[in-house]
N, C-alpha and C. Protein backbone atom coordinates (compact mmCIF):
# COMPACT_ATOMS: atom_id res chain seq x y z
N UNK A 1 -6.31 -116.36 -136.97
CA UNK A 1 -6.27 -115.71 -135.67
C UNK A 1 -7.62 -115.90 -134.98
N UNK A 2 -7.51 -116.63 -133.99
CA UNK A 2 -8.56 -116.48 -133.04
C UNK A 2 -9.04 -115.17 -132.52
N UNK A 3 -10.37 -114.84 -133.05
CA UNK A 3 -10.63 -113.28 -132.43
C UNK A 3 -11.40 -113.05 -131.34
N UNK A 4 -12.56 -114.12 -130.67
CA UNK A 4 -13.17 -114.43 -129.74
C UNK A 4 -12.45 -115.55 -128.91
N UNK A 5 -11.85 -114.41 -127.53
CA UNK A 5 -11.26 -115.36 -126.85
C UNK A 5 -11.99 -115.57 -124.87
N UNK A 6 -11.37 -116.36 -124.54
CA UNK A 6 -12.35 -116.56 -123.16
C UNK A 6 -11.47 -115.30 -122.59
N UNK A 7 -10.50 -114.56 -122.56
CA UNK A 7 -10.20 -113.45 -121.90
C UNK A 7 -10.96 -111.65 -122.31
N UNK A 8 -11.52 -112.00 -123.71
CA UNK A 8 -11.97 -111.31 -123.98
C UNK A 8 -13.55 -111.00 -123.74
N UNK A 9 -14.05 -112.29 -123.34
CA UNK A 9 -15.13 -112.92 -122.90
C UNK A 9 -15.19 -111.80 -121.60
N UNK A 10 -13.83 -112.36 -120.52
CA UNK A 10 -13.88 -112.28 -119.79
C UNK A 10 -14.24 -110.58 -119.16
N UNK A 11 -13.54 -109.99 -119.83
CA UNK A 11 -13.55 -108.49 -120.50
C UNK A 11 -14.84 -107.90 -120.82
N UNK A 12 -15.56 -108.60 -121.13
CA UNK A 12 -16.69 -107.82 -121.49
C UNK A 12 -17.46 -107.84 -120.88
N UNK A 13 -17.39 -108.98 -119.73
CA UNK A 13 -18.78 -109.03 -118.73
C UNK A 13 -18.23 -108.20 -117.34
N UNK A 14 -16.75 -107.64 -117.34
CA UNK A 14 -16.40 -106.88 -116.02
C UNK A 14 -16.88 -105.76 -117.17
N UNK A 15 -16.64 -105.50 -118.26
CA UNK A 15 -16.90 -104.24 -118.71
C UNK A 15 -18.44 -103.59 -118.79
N UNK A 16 -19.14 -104.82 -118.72
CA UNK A 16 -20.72 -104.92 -118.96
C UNK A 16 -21.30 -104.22 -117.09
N UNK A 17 -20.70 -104.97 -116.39
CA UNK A 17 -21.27 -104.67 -115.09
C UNK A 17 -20.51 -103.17 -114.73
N UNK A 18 -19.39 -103.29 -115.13
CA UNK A 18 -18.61 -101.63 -114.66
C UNK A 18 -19.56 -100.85 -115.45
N UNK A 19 -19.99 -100.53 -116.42
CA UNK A 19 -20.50 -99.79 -117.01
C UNK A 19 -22.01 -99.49 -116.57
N UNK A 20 -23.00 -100.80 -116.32
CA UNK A 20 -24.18 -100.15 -115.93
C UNK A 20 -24.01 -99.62 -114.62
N UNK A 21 -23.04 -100.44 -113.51
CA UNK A 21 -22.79 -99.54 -112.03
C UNK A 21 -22.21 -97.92 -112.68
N UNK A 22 -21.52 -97.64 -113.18
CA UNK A 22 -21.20 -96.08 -113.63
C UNK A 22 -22.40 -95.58 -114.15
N UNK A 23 -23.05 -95.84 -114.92
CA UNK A 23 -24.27 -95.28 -115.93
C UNK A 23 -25.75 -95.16 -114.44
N UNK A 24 -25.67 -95.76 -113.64
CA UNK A 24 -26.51 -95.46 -112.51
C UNK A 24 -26.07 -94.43 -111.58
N UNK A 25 -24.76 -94.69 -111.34
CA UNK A 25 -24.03 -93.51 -110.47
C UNK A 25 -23.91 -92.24 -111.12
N UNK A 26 -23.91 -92.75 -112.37
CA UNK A 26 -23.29 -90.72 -113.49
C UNK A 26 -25.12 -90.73 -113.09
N UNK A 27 -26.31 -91.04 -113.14
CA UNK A 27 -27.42 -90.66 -113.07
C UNK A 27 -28.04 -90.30 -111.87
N UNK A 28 -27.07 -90.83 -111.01
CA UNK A 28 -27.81 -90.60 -109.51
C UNK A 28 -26.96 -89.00 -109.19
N UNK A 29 -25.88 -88.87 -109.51
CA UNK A 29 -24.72 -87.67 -109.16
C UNK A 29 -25.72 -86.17 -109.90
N UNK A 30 -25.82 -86.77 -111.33
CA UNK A 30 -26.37 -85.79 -112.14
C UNK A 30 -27.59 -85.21 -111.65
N UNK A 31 -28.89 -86.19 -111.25
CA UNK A 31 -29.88 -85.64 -110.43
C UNK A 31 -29.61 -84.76 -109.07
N UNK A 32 -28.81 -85.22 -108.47
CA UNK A 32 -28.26 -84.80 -107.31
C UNK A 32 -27.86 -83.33 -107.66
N UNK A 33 -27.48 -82.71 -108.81
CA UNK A 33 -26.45 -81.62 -109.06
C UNK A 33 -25.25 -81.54 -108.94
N UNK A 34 -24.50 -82.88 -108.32
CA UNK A 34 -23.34 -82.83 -107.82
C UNK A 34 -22.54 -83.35 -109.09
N UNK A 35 -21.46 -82.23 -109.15
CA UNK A 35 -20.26 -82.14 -109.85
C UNK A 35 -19.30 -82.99 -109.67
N UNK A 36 -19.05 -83.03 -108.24
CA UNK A 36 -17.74 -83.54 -107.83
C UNK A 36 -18.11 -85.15 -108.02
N UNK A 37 -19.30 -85.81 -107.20
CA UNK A 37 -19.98 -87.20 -107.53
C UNK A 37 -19.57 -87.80 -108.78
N UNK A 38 -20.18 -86.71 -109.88
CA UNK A 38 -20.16 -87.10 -111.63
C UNK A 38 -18.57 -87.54 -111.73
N UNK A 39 -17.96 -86.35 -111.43
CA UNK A 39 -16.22 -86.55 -112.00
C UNK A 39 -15.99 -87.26 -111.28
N UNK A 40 -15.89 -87.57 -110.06
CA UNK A 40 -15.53 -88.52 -109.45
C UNK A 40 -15.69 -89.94 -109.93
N UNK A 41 -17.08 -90.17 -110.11
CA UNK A 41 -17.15 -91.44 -110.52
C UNK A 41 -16.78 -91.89 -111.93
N UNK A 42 -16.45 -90.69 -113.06
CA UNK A 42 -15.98 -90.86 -114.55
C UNK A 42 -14.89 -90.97 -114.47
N UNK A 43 -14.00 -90.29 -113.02
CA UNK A 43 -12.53 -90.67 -113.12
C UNK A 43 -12.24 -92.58 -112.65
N UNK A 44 -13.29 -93.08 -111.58
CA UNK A 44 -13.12 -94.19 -111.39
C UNK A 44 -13.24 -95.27 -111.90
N UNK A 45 -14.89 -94.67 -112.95
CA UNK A 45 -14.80 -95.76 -113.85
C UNK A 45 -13.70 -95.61 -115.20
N UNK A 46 -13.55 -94.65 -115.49
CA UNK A 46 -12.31 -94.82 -116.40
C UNK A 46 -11.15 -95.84 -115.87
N UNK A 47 -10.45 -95.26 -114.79
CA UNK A 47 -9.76 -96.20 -114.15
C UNK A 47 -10.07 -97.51 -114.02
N UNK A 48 -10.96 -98.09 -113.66
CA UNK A 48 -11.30 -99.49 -113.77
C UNK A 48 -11.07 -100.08 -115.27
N UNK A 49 -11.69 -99.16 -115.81
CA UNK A 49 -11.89 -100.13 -117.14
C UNK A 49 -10.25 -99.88 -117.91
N UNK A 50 -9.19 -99.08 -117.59
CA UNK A 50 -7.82 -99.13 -118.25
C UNK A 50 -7.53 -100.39 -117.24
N UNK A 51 -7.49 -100.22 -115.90
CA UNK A 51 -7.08 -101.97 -115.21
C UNK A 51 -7.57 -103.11 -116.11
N UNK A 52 -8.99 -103.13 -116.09
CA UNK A 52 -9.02 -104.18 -116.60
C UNK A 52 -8.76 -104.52 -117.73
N UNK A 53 -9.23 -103.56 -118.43
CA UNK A 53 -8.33 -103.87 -119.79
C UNK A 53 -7.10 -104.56 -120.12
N UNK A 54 -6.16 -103.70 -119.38
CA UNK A 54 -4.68 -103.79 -119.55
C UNK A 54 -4.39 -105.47 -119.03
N UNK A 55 -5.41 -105.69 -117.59
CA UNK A 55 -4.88 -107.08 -117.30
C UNK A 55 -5.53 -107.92 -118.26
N UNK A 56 -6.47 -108.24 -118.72
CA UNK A 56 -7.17 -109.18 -119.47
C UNK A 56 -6.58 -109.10 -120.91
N UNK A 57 -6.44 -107.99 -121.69
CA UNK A 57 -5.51 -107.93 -122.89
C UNK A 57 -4.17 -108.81 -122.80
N UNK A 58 -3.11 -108.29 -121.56
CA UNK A 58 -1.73 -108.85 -121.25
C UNK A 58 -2.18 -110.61 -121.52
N UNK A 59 -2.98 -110.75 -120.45
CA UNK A 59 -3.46 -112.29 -120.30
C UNK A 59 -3.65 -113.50 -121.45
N UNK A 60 -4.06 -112.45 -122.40
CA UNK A 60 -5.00 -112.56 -123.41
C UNK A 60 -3.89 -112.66 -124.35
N UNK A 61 -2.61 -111.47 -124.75
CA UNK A 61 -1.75 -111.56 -125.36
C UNK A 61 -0.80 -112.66 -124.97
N UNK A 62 -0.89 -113.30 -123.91
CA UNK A 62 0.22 -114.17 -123.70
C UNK A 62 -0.40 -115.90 -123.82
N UNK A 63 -1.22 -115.57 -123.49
CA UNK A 63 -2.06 -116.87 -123.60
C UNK A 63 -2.73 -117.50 -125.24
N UNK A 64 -2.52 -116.22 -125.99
CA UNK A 64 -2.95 -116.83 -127.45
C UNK A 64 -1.97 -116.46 -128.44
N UNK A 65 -0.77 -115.86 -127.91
CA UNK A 65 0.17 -115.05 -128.41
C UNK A 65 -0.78 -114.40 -129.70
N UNK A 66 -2.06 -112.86 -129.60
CA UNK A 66 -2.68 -112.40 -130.53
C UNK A 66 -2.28 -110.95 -130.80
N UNK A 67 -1.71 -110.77 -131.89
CA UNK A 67 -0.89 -109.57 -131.82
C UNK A 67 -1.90 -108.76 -132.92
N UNK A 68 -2.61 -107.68 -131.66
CA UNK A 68 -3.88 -107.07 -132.39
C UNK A 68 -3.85 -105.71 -131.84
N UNK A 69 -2.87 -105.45 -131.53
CA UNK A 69 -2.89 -104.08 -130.49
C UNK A 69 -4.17 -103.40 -129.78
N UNK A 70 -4.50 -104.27 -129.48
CA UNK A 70 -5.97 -103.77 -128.59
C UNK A 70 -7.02 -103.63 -129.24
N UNK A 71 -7.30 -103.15 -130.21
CA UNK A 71 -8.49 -103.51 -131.01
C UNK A 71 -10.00 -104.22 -130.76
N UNK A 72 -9.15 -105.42 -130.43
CA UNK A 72 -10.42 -105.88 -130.35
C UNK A 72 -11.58 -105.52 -128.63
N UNK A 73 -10.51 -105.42 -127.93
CA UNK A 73 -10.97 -105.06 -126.43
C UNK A 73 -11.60 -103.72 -126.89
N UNK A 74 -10.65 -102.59 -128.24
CA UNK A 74 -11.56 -101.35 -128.02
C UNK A 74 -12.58 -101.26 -128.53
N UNK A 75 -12.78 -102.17 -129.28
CA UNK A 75 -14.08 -102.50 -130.10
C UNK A 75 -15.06 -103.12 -129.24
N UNK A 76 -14.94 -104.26 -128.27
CA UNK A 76 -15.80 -104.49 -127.06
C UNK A 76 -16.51 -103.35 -126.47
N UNK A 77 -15.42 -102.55 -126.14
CA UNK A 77 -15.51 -101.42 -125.12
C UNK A 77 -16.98 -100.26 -125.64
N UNK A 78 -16.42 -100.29 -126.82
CA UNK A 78 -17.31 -98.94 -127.60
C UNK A 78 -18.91 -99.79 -127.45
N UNK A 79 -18.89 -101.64 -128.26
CA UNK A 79 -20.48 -101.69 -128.57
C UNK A 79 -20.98 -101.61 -126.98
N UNK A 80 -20.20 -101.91 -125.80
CA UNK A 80 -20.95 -101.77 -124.77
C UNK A 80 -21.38 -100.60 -124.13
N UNK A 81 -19.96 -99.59 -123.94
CA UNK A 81 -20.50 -98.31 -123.14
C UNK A 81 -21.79 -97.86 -124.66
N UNK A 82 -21.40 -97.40 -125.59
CA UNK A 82 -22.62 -97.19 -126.76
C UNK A 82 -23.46 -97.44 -126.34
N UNK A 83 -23.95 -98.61 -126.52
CA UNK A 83 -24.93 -99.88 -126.33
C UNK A 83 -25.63 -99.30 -125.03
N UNK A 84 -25.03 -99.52 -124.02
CA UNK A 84 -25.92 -99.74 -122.68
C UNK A 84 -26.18 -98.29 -122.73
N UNK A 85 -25.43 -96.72 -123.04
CA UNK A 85 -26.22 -95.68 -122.88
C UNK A 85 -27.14 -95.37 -123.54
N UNK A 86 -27.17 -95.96 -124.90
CA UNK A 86 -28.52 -95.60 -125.47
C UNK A 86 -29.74 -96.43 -124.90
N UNK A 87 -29.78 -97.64 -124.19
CA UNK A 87 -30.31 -98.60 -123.51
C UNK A 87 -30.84 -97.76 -122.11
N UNK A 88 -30.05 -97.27 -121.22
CA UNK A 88 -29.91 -96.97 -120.28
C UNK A 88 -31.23 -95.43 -120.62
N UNK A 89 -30.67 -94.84 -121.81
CA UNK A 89 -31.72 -93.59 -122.07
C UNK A 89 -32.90 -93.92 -121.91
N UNK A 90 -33.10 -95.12 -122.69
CA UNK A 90 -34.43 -95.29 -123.28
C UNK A 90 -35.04 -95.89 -122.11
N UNK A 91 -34.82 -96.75 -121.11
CA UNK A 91 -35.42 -97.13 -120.05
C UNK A 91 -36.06 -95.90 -118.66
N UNK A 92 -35.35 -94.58 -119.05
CA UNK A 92 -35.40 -93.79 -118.47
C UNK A 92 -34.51 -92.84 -117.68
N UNK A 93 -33.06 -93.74 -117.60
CA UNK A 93 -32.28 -93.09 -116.70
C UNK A 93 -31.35 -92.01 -117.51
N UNK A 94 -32.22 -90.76 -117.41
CA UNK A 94 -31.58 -89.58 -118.66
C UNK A 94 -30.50 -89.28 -118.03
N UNK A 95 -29.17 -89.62 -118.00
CA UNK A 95 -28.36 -88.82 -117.40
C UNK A 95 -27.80 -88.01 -118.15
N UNK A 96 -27.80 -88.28 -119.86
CA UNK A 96 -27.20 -87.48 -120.80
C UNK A 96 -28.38 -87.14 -121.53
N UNK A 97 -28.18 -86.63 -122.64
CA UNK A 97 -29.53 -86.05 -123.72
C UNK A 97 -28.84 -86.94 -124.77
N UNK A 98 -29.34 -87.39 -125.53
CA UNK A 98 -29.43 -88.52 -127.16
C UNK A 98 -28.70 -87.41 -127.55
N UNK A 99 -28.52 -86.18 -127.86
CA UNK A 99 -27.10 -86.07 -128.25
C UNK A 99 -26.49 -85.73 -128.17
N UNK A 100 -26.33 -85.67 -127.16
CA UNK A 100 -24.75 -86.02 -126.27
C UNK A 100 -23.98 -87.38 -126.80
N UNK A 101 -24.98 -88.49 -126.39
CA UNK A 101 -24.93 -89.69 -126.64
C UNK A 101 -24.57 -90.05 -128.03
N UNK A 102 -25.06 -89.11 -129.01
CA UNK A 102 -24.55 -89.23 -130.49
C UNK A 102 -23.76 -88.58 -131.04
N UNK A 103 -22.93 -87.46 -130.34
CA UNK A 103 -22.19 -86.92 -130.85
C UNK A 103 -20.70 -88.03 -129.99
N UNK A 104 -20.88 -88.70 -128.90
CA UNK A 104 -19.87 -89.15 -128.38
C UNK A 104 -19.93 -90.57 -129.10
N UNK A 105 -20.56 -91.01 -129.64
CA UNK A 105 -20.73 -92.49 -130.27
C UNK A 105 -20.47 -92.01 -131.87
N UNK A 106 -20.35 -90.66 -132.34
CA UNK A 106 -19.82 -90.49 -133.50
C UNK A 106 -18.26 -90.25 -133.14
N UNK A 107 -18.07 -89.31 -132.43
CA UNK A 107 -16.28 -89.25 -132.24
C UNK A 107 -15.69 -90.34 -131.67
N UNK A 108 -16.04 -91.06 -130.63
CA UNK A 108 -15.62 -92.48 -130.51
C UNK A 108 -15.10 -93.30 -131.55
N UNK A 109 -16.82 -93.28 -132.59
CA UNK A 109 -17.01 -94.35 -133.76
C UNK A 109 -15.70 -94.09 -134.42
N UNK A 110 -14.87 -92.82 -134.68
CA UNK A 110 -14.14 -91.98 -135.56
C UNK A 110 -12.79 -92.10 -135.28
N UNK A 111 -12.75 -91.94 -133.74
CA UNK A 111 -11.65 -93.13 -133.20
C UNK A 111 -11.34 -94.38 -133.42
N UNK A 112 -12.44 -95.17 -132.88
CA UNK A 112 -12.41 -96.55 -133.62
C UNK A 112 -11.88 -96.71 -134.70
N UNK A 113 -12.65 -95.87 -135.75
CA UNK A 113 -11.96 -96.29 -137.37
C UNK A 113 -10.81 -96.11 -137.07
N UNK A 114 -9.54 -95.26 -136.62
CA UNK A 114 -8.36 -94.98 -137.06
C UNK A 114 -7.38 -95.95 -136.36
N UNK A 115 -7.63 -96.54 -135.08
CA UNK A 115 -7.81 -97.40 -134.34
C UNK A 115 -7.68 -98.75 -135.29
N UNK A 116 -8.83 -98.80 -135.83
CA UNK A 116 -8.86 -99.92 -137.35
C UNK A 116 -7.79 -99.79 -138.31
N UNK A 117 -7.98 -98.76 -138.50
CA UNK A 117 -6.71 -98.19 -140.16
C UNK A 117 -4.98 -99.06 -139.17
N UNK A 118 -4.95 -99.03 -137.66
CA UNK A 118 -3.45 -99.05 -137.38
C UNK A 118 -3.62 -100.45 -137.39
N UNK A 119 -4.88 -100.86 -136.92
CA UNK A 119 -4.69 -102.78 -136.87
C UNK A 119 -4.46 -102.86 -138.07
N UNK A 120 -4.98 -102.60 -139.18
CA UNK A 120 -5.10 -103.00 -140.64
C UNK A 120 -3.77 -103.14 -141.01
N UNK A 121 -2.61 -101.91 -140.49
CA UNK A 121 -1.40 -101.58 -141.15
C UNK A 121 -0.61 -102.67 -140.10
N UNK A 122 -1.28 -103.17 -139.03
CA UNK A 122 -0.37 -103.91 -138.08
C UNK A 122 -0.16 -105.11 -138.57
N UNK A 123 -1.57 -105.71 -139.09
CA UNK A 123 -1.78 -106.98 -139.48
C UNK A 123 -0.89 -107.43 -140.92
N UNK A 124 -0.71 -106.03 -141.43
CA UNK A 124 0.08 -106.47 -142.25
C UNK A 124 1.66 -106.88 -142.01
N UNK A 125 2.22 -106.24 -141.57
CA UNK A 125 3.00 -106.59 -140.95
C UNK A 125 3.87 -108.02 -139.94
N UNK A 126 2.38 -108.59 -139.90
CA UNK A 126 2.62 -110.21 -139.32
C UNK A 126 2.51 -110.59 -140.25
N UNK A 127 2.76 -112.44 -139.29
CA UNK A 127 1.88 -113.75 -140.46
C UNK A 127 0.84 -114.18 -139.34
N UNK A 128 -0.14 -114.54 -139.91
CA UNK A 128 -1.18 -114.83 -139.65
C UNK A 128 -1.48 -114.34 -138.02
N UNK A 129 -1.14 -113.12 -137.18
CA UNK A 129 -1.49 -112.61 -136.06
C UNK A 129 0.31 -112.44 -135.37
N UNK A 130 1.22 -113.75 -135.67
CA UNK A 130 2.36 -113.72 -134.76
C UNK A 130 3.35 -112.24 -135.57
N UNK A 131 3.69 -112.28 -134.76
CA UNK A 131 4.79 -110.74 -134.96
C UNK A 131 6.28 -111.27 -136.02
N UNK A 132 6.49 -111.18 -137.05
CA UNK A 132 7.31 -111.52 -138.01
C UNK A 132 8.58 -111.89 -137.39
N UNK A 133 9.22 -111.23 -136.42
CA UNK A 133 10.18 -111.11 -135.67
C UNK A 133 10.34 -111.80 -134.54
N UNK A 134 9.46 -112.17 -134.49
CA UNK A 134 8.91 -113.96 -132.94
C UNK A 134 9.16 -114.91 -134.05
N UNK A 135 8.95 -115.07 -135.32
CA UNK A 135 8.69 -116.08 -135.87
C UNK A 135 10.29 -116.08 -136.48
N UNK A 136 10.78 -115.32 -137.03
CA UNK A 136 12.53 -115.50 -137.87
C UNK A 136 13.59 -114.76 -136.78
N UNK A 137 13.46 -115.59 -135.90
CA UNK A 137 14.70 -114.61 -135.17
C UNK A 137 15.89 -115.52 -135.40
């Protein structure tokens, strides 16, 4: 199974730029005091990143026929938002406190694993990525 794909590629650099534009805006809202700013912009960037997801996964599933149930996009997802907020701390832009940041990169992480445990049980289930049932019909 191909696990690095150019859609996933593609995925990570809208996910890379959505994320530091949110991580500046959650910091500019937060200084501000404004509530509505913060949620506002956590509801949009959430939204963005299920679009893109969903289109680049579909793309991604049809174009390599990779039957991984998302996984790997949620695994993108985590080292970046992770990644760039502890990045984002350390350069200065406190919008959260380190642990905040570590208690959400532990329940995430905790997600992830179970997330893992269903690929694990998925993968079994194929041959080599294709869906058993694409392959003997």
């Amino acid at each position: 199974m191909k696990a690095l794909t150019i859609r996933l590629g593609q995925f990570a650099i809208c996910a890379l730029v959505l994320t530091v534009l949110f991580r500046y805006a959650l910091n500019l809202c937060i200084d501000a005091n404004s509530t509505i700013g913060t949620t506002t912009s956590s509801i949009v960037y959430g939204g963005f990143m299920f679009l893109i997801g969903w289109y680049f996964g579909k793309k991604d599933a049809n174009e390599n026929e990779i039957h991984d149930i998302g996984f790997r996009f949620h695994l993108v997802t985590y080292i970046l938002c992770i990644g760039i907020g502890y990045g984002v701390y350390h350069l200065g832009w406190n919008a959260e406190s380190l642990r905040a940041m570590t208690i959400t990169a532990i329940s995430w992480g905790i997600g992830l694993t179970i997330h893992f445990i269903f690929y694990l049980i998925e993968q079994k289930r194929t041959i080599k990525g294709y869906a058993r049932e694409d392959i003997f019909q």
